[in-house]
N, C-alpha and C. Protein backbone atom coordinates (compact mmCIF):
# COMPACT_ATOMS: atom_id res chain seq x y z
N UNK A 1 -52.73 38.42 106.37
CA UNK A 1 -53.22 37.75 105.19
C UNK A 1 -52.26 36.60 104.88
N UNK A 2 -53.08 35.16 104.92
CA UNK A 2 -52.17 34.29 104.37
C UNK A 2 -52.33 34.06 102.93
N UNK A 3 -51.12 33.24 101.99
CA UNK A 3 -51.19 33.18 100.63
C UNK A 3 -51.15 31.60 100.59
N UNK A 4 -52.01 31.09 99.96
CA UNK A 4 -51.68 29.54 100.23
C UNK A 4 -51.07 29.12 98.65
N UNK A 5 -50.66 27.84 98.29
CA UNK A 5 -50.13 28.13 97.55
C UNK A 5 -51.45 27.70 96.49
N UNK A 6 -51.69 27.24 95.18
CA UNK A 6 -52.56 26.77 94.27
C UNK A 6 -52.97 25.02 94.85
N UNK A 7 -51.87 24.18 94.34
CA UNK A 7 -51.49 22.68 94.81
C UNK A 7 -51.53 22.55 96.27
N UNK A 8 -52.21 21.30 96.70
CA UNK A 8 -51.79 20.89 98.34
C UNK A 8 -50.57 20.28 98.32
N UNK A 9 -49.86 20.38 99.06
CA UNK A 9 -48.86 19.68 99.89
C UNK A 9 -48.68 18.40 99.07
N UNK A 10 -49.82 17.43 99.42
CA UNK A 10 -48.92 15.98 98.77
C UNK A 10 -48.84 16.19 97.02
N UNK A 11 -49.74 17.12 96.52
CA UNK A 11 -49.61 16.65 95.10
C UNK A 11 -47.76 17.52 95.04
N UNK A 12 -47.35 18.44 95.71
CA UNK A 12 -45.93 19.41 95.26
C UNK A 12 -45.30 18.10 95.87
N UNK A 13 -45.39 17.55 96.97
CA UNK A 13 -44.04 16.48 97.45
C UNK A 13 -44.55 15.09 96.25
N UNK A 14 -45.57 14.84 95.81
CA UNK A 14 -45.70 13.88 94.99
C UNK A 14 -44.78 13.79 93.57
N UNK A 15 -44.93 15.81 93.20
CA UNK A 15 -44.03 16.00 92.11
C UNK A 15 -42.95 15.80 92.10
N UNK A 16 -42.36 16.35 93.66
CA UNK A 16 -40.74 16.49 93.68
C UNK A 16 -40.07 15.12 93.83
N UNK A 17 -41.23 14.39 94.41
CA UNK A 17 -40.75 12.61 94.11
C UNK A 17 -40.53 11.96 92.66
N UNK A 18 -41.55 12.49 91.82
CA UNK A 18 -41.42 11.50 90.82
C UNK A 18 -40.33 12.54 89.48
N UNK A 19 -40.04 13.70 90.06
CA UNK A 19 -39.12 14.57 88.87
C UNK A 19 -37.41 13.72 89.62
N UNK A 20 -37.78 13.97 90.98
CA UNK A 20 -36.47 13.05 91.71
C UNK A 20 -36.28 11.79 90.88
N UNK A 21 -37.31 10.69 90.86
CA UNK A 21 -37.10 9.43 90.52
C UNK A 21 -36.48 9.39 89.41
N UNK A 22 -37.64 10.42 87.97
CA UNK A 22 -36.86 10.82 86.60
C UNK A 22 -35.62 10.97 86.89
N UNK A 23 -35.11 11.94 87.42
CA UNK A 23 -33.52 12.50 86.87
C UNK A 23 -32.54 11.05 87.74
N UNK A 24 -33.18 10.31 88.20
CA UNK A 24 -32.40 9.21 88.88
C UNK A 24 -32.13 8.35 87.87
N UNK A 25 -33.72 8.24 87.05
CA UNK A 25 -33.49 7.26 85.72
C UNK A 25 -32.76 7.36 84.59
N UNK A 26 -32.85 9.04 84.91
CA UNK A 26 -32.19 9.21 83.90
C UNK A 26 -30.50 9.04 83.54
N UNK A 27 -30.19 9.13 85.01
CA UNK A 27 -28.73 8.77 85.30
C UNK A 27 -27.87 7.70 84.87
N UNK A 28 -29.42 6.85 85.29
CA UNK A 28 -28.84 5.74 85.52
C UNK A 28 -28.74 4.64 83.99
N UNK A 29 -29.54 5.81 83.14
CA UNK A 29 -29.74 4.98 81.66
C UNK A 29 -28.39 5.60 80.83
N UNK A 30 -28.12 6.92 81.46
CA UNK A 30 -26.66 7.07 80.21
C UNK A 30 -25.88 6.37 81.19
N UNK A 31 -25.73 6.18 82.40
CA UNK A 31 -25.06 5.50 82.64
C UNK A 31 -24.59 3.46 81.89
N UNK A 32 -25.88 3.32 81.58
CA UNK A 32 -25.85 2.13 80.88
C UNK A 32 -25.68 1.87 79.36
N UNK A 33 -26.16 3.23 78.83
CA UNK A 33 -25.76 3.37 77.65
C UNK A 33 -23.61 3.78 77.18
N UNK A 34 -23.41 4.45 78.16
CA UNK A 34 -21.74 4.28 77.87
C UNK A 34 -21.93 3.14 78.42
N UNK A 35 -21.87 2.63 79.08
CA UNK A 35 -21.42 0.66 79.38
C UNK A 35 -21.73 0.37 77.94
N UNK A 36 -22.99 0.15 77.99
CA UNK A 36 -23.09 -0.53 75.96
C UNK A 36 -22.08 -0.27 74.57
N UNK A 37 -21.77 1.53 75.04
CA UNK A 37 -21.25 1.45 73.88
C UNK A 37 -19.60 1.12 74.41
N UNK A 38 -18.96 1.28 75.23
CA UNK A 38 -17.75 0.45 75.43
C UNK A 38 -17.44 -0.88 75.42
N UNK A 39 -18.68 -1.91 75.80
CA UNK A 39 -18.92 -2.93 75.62
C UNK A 39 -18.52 -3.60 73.80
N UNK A 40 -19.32 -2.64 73.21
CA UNK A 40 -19.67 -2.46 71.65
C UNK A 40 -18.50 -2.65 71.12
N UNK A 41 -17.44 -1.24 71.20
CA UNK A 41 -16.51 -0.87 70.95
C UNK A 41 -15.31 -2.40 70.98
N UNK A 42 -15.33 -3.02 72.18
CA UNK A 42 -14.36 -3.91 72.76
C UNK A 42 -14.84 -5.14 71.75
N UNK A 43 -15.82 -5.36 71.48
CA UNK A 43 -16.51 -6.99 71.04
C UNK A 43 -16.76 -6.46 68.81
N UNK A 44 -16.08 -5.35 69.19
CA UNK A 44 -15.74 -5.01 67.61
C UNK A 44 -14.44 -5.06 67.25
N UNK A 45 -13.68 -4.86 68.46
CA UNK A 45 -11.98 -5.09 68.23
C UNK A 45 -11.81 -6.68 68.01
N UNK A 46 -12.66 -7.57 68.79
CA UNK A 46 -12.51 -8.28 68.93
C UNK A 46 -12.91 -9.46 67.60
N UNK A 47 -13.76 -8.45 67.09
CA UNK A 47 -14.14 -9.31 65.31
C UNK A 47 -13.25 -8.75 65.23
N UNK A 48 -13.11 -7.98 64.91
CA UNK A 48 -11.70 -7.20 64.34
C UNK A 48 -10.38 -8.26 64.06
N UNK A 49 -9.74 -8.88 64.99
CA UNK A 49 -8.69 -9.74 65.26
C UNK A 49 -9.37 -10.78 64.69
N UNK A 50 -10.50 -11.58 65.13
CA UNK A 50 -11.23 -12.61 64.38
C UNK A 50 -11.31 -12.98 62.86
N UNK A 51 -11.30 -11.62 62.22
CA UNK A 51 -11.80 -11.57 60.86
C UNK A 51 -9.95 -11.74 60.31
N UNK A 52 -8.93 -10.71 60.99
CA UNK A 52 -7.50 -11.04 60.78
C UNK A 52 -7.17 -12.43 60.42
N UNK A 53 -7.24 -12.98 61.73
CA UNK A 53 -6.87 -14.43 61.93
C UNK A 53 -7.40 -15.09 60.43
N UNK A 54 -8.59 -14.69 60.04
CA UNK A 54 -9.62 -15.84 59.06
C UNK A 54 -8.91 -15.70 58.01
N UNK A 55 -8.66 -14.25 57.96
CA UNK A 55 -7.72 -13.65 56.19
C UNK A 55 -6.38 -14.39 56.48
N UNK A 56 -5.99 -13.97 57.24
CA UNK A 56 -4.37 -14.92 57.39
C UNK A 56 -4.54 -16.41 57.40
N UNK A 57 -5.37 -17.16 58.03
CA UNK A 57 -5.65 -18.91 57.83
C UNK A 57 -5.61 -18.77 56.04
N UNK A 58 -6.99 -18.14 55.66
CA UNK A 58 -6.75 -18.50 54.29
C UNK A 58 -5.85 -17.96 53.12
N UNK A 59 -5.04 -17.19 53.46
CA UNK A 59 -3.98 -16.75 52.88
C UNK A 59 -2.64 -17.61 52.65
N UNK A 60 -2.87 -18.70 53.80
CA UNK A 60 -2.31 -19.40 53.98
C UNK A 60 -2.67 -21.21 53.12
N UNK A 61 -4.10 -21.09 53.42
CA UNK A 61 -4.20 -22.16 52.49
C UNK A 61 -3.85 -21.96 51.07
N UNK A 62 -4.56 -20.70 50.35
CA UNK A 62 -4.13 -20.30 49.10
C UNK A 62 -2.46 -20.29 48.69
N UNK A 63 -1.47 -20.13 49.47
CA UNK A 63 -0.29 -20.06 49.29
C UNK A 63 -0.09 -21.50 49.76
N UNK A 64 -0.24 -22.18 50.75
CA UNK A 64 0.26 -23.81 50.08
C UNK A 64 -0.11 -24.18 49.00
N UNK A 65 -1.99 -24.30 48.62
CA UNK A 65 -2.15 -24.93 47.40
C UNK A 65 -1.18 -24.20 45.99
N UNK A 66 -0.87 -22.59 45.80
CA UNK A 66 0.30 -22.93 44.77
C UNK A 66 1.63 -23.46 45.14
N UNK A 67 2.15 -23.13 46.23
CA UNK A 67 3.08 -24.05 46.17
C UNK A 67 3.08 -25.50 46.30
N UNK A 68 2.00 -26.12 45.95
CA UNK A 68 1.99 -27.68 45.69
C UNK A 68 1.82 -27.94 44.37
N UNK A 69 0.73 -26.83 43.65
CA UNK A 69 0.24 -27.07 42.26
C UNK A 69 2.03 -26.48 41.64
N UNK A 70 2.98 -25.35 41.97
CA UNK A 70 3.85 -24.94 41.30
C UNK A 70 5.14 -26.29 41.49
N UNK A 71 5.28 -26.73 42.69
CA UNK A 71 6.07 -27.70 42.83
C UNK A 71 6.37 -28.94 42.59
N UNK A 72 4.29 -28.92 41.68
CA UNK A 72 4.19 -30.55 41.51
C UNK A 72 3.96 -31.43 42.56
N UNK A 73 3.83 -30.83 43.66
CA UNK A 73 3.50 -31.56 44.77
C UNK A 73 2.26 -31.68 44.75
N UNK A 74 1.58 -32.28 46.12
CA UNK A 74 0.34 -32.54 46.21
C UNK A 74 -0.28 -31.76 47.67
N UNK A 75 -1.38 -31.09 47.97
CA UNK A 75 -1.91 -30.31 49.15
C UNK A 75 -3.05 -31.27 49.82
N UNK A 76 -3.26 -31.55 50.42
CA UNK A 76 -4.28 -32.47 51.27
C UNK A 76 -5.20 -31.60 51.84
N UNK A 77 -6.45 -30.52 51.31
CA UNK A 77 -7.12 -30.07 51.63
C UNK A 77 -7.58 -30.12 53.26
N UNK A 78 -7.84 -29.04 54.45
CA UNK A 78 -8.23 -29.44 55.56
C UNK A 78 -9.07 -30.47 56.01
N UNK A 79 -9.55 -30.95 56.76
CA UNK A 79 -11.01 -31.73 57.22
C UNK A 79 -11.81 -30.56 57.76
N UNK A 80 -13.50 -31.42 57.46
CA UNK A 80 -14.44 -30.19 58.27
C UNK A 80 -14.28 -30.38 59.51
N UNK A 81 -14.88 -29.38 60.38
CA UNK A 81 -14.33 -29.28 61.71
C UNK A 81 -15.98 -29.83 62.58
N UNK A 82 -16.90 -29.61 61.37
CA UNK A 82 -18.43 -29.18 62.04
C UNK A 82 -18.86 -30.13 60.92
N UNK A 83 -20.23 -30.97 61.23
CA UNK A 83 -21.31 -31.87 60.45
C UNK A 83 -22.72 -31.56 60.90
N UNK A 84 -23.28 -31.32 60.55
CA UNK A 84 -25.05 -31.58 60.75
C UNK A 84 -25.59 -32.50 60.32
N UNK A 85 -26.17 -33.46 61.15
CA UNK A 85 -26.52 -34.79 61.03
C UNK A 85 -28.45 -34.78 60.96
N UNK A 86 -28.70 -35.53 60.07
CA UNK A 86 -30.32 -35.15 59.92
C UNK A 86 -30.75 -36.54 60.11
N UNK A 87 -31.85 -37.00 61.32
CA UNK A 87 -32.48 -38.24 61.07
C UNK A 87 -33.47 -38.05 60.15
N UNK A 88 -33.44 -39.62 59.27
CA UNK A 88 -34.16 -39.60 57.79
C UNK A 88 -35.07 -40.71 58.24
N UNK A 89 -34.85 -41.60 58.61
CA UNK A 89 -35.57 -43.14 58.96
C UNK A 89 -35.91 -43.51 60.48
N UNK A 90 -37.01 -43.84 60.71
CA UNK A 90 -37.81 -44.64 62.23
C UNK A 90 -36.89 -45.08 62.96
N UNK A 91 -37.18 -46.03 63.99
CA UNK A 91 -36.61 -46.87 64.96
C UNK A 91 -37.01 -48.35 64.31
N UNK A 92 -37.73 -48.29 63.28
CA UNK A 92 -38.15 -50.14 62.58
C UNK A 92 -37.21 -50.16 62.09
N UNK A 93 -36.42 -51.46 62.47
CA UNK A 93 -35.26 -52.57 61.90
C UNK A 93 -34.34 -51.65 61.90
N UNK A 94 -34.24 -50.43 63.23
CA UNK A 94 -32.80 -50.34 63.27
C UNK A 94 -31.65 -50.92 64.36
N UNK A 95 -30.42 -51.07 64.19
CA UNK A 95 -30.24 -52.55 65.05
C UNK A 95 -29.54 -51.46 66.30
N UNK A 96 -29.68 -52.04 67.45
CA UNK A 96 -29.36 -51.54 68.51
C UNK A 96 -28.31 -50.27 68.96
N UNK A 97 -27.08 -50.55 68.52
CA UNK A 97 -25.74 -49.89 68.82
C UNK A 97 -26.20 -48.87 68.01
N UNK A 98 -26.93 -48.77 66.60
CA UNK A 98 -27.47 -47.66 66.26
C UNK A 98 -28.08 -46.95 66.85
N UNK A 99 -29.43 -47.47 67.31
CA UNK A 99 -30.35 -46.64 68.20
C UNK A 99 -29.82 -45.56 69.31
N UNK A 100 -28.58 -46.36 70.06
CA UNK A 100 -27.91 -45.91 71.08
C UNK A 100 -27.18 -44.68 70.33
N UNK A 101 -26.59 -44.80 69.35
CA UNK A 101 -25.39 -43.47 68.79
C UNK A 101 -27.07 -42.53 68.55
N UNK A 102 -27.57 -42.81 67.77
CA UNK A 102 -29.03 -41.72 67.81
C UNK A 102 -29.35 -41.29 69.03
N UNK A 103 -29.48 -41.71 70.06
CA UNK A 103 -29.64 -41.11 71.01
C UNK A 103 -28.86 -40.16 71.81
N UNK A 104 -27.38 -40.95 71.70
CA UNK A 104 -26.19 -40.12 71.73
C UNK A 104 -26.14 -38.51 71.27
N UNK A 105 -26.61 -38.84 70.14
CA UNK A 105 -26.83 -37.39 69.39
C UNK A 105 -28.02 -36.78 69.13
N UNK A 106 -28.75 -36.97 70.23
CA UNK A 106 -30.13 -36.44 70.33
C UNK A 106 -31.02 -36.26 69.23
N UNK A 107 -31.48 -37.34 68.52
CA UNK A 107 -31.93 -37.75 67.33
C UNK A 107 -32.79 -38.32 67.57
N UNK A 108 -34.20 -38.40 68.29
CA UNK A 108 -35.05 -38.63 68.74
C UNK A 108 -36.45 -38.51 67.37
N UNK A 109 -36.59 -37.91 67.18
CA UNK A 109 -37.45 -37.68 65.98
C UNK A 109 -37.00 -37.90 64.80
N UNK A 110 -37.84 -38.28 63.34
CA UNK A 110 -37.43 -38.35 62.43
C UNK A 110 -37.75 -36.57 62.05
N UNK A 111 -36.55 -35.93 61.33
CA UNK A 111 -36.26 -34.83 60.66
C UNK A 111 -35.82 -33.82 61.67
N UNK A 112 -35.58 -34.59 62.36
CA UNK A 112 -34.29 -33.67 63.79
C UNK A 112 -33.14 -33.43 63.28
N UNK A 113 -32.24 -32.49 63.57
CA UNK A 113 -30.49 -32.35 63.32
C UNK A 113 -30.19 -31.72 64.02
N UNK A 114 -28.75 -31.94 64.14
CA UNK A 114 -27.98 -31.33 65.23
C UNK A 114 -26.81 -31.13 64.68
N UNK A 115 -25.63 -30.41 64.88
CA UNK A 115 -24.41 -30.06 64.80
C UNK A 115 -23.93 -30.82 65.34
N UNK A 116 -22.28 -31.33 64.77
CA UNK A 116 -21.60 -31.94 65.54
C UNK A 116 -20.16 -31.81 65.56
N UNK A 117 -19.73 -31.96 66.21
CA UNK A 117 -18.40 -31.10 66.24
C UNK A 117 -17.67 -32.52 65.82
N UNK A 118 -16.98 -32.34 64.79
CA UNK A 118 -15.86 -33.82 64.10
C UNK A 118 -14.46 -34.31 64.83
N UNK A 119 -14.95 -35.25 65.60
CA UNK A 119 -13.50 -35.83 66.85
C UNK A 119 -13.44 -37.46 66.16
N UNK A 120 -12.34 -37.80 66.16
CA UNK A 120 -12.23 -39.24 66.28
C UNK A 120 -13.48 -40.24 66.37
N UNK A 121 -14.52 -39.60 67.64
CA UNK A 121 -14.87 -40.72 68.06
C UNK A 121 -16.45 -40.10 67.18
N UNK A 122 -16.55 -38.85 67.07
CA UNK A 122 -17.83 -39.08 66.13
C UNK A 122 -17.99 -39.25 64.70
N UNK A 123 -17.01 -39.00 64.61
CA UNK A 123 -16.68 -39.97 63.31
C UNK A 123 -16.68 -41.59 63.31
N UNK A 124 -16.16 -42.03 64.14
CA UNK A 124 -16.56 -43.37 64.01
C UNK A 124 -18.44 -43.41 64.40
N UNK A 125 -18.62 -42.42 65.07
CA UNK A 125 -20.20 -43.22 65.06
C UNK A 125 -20.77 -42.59 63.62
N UNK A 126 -20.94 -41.91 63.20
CA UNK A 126 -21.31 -41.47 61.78
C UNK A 126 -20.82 -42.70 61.07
């Protein structure tokens, strides 16, 4: 007497393929999930020091400005470092070397803006 089993053949090797594939995925997702959270961990130390630095810069401005206001001296506030520039007006009757710095700064449309980082030289075109 033979006993066969319930399932044929490909549907049991079909199973043992795709429970295989699962526990492969599954590997391979905590595997990516500790990457994330060490990732996490590292780029939080890293505000971490960021946010330091910001409290100490301005701890620092606050303690010159009294010692200028206590000394009678005078503090020369920083410069901005960053501008956002907004085109307001067309290309009618604007004179050339303009057009060119607009383009420079990708100002192509009227009510475009862009960031700009404040150097010497964009300051002179502003």
């Amino acid at each position: 007497v033979v006993i066969m089993s319930d399932a044929p053949a490909s549907q049991t090797k079909k199973l043992e393929a795709v429970t295989k594939l699962k526990a492969r995925r599954q590997a391979i997702l905590k595997k990516s999930q500790e990457k994330r959270n060490e990732k996490r961990k590292i780029i939080f130390k890293r505000a971490e020091t960021y946010v330091k630095q910001y409290r100490a810069a301005e701890r620092q401005l606050v303690a010159l400005r009294r010692q200028a206001k206590k000394g009678e001296n005078f503090f020369r506030e920083p410069e901005a470092k960053l501008a956002i520039v907004i085109r307001l007006k067309g290309l009618i009757g604007v004179p050339p070397k303009q057009r060119k710095i607009l383009q420079l700064l990708r100002l192509r449309q009227i009510h475009n803006a862009v960031f700009v980082r404040l150097n010497p030289a964009t300051r002179q075109m502003l």
